[in-house]
C-alpha atoms as a PDB file:
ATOM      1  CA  UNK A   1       3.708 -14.837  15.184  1.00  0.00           C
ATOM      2  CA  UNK A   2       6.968 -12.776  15.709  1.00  0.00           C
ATOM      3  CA  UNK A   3       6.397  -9.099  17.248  1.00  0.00           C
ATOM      4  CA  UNK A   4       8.704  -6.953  17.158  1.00  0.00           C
ATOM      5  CA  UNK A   5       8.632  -3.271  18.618  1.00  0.00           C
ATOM      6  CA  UNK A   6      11.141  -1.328  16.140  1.00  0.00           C
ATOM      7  CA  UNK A   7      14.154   0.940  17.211  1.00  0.00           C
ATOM      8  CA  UNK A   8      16.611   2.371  15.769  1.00  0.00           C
ATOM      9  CA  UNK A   9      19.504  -0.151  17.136  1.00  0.00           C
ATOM     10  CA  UNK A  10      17.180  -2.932  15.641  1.00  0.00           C
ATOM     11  CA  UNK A  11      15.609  -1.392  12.890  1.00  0.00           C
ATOM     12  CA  UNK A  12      18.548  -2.992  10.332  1.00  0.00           C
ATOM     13  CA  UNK A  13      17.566  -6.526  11.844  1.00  0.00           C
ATOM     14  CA  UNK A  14      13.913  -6.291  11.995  1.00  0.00           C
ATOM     15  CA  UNK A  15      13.622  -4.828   7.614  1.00  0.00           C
ATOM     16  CA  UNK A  16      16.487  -8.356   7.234  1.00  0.00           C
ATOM     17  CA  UNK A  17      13.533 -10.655   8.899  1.00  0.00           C
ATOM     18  CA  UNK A  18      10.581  -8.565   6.944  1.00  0.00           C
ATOM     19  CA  UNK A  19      12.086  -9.337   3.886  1.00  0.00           C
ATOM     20  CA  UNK A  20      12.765 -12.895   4.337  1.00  0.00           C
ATOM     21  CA  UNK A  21       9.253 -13.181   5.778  1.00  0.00           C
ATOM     22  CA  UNK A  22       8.065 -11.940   2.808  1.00  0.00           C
ATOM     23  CA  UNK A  23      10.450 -14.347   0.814  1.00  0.00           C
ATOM     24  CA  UNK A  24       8.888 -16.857   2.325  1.00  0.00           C
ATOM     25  CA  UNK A  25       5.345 -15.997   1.522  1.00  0.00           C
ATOM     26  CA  UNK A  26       4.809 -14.799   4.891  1.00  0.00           C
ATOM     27  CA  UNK A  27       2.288 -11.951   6.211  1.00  0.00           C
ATOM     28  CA  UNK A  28       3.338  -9.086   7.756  1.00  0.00           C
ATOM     29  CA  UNK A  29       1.578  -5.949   9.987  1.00  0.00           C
ATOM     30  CA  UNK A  30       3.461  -3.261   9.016  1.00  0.00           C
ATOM     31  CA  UNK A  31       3.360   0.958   9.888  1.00  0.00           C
ATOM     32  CA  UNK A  32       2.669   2.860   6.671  1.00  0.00           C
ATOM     33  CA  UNK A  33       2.374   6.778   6.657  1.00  0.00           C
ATOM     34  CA  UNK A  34      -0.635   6.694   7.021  1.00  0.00           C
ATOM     35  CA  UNK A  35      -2.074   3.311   9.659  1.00  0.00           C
ATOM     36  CA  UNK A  36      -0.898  -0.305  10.220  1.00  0.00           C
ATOM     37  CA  UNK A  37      -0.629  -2.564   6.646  1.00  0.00           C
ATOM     38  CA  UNK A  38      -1.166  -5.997   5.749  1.00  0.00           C
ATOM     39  CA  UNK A  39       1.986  -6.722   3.491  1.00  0.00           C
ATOM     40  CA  UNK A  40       2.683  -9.707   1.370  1.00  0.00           C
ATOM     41  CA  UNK A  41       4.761  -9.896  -1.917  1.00  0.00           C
ATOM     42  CA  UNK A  42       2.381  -8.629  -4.326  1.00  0.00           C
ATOM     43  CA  UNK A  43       3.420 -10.744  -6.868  1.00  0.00           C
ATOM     44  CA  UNK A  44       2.657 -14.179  -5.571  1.00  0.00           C
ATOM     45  CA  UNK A  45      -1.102 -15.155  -5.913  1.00  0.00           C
ATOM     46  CA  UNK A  46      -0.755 -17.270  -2.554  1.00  0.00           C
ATOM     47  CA  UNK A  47       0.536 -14.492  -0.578  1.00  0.00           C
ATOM     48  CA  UNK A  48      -2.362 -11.945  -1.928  1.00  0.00           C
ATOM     49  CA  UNK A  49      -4.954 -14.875  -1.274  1.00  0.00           C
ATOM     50  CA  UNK A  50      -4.016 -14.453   2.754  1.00  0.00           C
ATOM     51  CA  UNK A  51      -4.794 -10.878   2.770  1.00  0.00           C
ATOM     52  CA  UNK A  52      -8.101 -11.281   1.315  1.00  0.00           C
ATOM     53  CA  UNK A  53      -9.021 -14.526   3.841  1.00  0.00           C
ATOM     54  CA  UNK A  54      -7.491 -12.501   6.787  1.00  0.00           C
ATOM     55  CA  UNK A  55      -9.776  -9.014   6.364  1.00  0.00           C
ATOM     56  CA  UNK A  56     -12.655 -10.622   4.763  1.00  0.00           C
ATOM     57  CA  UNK A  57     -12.332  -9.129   1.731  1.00  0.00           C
ATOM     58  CA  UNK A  58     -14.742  -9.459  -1.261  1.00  0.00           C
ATOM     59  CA  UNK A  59     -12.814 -11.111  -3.937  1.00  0.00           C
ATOM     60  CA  UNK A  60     -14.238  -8.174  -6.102  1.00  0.00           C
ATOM     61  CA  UNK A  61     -12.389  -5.199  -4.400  1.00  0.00           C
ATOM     62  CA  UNK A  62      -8.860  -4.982  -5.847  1.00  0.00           C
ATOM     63  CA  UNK A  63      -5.995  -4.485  -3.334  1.00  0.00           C
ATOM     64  CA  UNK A  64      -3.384  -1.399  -4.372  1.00  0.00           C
ATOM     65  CA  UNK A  65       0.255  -2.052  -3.749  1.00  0.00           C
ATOM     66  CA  UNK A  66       3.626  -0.235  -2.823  1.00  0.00           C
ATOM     67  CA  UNK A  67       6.246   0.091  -4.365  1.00  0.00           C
ATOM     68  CA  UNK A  68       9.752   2.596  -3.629  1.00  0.00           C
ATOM     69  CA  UNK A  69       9.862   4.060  -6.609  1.00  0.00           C
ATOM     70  CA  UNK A  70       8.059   5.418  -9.969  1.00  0.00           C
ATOM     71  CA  UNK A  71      11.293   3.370 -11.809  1.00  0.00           C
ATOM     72  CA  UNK A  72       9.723   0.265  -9.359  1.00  0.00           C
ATOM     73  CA  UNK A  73       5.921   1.680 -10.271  1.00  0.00           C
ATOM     74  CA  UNK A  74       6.302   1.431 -14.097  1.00  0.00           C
ATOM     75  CA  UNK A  75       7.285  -1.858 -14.357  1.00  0.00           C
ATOM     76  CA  UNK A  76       3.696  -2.795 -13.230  1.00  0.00           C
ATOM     77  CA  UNK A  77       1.732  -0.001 -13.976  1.00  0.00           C
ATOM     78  CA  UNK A  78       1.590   2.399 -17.468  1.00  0.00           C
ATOM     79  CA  UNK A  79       2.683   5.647 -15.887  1.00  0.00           C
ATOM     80  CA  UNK A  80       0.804   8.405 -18.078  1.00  0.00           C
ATOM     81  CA  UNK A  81       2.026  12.235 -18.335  1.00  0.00           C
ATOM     82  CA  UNK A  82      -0.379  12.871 -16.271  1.00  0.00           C
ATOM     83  CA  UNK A  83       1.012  10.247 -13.413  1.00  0.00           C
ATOM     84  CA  UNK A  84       4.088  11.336 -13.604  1.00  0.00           C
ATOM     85  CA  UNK A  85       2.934  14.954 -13.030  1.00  0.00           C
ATOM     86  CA  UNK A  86       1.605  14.022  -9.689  1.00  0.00           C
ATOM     87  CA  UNK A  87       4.112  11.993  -9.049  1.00  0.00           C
ATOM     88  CA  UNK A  88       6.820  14.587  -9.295  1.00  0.00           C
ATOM     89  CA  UNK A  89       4.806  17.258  -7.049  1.00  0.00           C
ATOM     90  CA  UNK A  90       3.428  14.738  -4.492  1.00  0.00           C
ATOM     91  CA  UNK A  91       5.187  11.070  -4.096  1.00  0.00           C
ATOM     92  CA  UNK A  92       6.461  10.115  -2.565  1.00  0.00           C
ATOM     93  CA  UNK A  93       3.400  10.901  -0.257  1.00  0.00           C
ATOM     94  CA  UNK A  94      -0.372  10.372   0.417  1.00  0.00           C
ATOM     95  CA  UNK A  95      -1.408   9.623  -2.773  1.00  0.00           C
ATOM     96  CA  UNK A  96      -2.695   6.697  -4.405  1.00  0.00           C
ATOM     97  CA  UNK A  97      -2.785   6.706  -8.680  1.00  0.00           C
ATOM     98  CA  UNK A  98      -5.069   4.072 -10.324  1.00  0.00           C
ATOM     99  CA  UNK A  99      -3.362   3.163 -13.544  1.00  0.00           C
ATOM    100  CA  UNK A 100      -3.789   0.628 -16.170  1.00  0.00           C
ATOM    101  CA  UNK A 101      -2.027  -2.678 -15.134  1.00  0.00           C
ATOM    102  CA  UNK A 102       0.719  -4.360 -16.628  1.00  0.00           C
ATOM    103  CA  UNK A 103       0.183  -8.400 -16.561  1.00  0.00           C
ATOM    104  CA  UNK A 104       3.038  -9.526 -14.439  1.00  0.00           C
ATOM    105  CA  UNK A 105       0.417  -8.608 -11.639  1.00  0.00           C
ATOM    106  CA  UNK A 106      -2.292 -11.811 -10.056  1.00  0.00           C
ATOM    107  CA  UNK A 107      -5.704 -11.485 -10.960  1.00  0.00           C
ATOM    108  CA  UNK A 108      -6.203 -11.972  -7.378  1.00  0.00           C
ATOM    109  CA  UNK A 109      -4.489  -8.560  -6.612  1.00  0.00           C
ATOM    110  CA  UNK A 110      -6.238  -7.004  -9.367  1.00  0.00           C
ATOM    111  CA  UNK A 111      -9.781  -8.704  -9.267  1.00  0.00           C
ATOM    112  CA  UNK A 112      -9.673  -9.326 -12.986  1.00  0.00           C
ATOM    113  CA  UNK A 113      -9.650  -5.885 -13.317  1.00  0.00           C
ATOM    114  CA  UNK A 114      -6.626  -3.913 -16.173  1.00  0.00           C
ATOM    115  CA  UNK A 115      -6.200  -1.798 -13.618  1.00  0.00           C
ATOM    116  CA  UNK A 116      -3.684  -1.041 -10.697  1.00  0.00           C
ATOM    117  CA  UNK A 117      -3.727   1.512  -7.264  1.00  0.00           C
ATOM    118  CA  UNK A 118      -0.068   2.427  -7.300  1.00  0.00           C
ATOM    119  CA  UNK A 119       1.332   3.959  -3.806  1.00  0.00           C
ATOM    120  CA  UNK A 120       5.185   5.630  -2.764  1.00  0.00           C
ATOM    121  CA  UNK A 121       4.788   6.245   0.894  1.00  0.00           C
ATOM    122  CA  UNK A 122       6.446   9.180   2.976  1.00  0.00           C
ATOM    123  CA  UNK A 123       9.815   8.143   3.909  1.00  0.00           C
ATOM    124  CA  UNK A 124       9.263   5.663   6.120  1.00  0.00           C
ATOM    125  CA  UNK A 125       9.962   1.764   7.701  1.00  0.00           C
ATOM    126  CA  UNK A 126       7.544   0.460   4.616  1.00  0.00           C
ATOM    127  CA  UNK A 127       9.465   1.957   2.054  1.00  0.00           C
ATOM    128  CA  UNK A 128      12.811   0.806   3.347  1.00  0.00           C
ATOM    129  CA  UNK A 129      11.688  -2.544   3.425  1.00  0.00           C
ATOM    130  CA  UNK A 130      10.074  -2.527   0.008  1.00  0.00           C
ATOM    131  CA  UNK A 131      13.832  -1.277  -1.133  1.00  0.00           C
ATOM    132  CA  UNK A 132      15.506  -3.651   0.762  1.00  0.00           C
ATOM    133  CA  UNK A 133      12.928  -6.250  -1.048  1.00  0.00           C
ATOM    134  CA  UNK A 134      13.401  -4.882  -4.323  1.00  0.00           C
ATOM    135  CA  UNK A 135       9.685  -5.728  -5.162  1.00  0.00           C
ATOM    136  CA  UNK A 136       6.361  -4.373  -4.068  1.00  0.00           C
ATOM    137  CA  UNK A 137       3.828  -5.027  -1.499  1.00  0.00           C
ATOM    138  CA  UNK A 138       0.302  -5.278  -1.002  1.00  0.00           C
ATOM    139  CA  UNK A 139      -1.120  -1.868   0.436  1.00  0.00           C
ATOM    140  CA  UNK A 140      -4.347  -2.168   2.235  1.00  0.00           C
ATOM    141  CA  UNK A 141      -5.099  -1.702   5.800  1.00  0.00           C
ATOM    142  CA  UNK A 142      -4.592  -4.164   8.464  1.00  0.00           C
ATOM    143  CA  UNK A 143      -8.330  -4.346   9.586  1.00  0.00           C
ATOM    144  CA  UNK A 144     -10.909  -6.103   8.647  1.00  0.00           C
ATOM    145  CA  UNK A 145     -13.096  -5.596   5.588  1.00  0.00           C
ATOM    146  CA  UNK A 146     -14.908  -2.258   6.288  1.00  0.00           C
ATOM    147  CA  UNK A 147     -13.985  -1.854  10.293  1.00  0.00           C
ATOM    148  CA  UNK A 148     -11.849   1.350  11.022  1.00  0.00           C
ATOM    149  CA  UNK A 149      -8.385   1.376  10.679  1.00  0.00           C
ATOM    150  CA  UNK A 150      -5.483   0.310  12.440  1.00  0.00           C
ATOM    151  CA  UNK A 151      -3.321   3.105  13.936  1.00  0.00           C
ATOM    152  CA  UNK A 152      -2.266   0.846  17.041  1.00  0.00           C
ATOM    153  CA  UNK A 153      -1.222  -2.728  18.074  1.00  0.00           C
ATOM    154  CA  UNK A 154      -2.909  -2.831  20.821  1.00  0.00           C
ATOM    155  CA  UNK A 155      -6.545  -2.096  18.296  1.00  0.00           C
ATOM    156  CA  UNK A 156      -5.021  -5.011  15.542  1.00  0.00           C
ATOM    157  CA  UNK A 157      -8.198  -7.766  15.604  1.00  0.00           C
ATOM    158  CA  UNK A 158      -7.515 -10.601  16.941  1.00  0.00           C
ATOM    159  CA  UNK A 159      -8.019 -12.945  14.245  1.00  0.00           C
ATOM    160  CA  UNK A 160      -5.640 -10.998  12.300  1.00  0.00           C
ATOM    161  CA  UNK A 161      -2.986 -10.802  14.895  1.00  0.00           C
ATOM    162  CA  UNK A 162      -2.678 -14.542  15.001  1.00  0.00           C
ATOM    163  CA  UNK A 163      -2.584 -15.558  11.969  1.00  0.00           C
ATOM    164  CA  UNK A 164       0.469 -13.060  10.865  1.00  0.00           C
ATOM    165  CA  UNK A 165       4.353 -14.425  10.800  1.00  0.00           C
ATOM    166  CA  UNK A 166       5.330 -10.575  11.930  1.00  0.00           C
ATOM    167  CA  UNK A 167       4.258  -7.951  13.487  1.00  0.00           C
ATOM    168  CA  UNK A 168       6.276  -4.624  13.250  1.00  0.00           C
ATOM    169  CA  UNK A 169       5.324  -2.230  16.266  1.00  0.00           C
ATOM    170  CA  UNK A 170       6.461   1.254  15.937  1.00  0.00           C
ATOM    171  CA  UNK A 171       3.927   2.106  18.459  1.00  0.00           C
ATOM    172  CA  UNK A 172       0.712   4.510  18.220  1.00  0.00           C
ATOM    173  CA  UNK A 173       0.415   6.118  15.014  1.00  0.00           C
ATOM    174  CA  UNK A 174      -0.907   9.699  14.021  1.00  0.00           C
ATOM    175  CA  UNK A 175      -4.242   9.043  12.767  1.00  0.00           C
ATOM    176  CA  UNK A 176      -4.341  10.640   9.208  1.00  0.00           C
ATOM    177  CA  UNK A 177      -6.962   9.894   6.770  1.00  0.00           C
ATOM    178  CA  UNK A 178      -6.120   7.123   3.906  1.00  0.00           C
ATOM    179  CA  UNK A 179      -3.714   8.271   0.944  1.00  0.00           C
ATOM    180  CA  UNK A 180      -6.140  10.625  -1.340  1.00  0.00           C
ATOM    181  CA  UNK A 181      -7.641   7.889  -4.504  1.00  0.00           C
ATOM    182  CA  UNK A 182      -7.067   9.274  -8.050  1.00  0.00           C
ATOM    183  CA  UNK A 183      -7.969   7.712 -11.602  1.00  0.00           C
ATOM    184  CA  UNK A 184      -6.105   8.292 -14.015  1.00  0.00           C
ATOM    185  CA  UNK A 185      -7.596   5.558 -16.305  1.00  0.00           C
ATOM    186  CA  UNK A 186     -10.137   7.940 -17.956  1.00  0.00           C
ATOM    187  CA  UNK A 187     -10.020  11.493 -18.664  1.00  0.00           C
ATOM    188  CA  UNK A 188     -11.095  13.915 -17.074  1.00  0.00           C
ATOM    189  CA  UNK A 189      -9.692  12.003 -13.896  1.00  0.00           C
ATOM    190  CA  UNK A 190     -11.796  10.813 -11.101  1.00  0.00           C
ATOM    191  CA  UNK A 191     -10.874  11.301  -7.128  1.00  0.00           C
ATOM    192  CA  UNK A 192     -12.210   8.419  -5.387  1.00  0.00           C
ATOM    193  CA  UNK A 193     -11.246   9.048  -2.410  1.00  0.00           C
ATOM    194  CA  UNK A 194     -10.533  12.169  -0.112  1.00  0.00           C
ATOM    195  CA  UNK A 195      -8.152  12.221   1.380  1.00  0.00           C
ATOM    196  CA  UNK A 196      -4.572  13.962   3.106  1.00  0.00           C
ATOM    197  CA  UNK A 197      -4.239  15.618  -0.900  1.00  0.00           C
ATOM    198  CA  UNK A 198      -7.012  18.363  -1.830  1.00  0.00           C
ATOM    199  CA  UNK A 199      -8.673  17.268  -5.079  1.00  0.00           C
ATOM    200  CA  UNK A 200      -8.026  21.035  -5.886  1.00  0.00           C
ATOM    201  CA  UNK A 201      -4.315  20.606  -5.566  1.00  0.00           C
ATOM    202  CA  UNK A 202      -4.582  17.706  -8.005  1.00  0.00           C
ATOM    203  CA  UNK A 203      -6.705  19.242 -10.649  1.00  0.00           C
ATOM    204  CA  UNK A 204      -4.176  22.209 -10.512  1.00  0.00           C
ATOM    205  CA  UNK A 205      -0.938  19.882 -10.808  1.00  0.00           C
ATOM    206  CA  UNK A 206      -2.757  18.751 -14.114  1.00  0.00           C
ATOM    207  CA  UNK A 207      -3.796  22.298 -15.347  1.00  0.00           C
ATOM    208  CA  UNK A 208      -7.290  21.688 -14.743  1.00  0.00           C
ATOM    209  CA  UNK A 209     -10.758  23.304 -13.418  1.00  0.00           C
ATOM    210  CA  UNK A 210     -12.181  21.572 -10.642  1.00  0.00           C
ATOM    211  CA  UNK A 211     -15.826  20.161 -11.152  1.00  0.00           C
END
């Protein structure tokens, strides 16, 4: 396990060795907008099946991904009017849309589902190295199944730790909730999750009343 604390002399280096960690089916602990990520190529059913063995995770609970871009988003998701609504006013951001999946996705990631939790980040060290990757990654938090949230190193479980090729430090985090859940699949849409993102600025976006 490589750790590496990230600074702006360095930063160029350590988003070179991310990406050819995740080349090379490697896992990653990386700092999102929000707390510390699990990352793995997205698209590689191997990679995928280490997040779910390193949090614990029920093989029924489908893991979202990130990607830099709604150009990047819509080659694995079907972007609706509606997505792309609340995509203009609040991505990139703390917002997560569930869409309908294309199939160039694994089951694994997906959990059999035809569905997809589609995330663009604040600018920040994740979505560099997602553009400087040029594919997206797997966007869950680096805990494990249903323990809190990572927003520190120093609180990153054990087992996980160790059994990660990278660790990316940027030191403590500001603890703000998980990206606000939205699905779009069915109409009216659903908020799943609370979160940074009112669900009356969503409904609002879309020209809505809120339930």
């Amino acid at each position: 396990m490589k750790r590496v604390r990230v600074t702006e002399r360095v930063k160029s280096q350590v988003l070179r060795d991310g990406v050819k960690a995740l080349e090379g089916g490697g896992v990653l602990v990386v700092p999102t907008d929000t707390s510390y990520g699990l990352a793995v190529d997205a698209t590689t059913a191997n990679a995928v099946l280490k997040v779910f063995k390193l949090k614990k995770r029920p093989f029924n609970s489908p893991i979202h991904i990130i990607v830099n871009s709604v150009r990047m988003g819509m080659d694995y998701a079907d972007f609706t009017p509606e997505a792309l609504k609340l995509a203009e006013v609040f991505l990139p951001g703390s917002l997560t849309v569930i869409l309908n999946s294309r199939e160039n996705l694994p089951e694994l990631l997906t959990a059999r589902k035809s569905t997809i939790g589609i995330r663009i980040p604040k600018k920040n060290l994740v979505l560099e190295l997602v553009e400087l990757f040029k594919k997206p990654i797997t966007a869950t938090s680096a805990n494990i199944h249903g323990e809190p949230d990572v927003y520190s190193i120093e609180d990153l479980p054990w087992e996980i730790g160790k059994n990660v090729d990278m660790i990316i430090d940027e030191g403590r985090l500001p603890e703000v909730k998980p990206s606000t859940l939205v699905d779009l699949t069915s109409w009216p849409p659903k908020i799943l999750r609370k979160g940074p993102i009112s669900s009356h600025e969503i409904f609002e976006v879309l020209g809505l009343k809120e339930e």
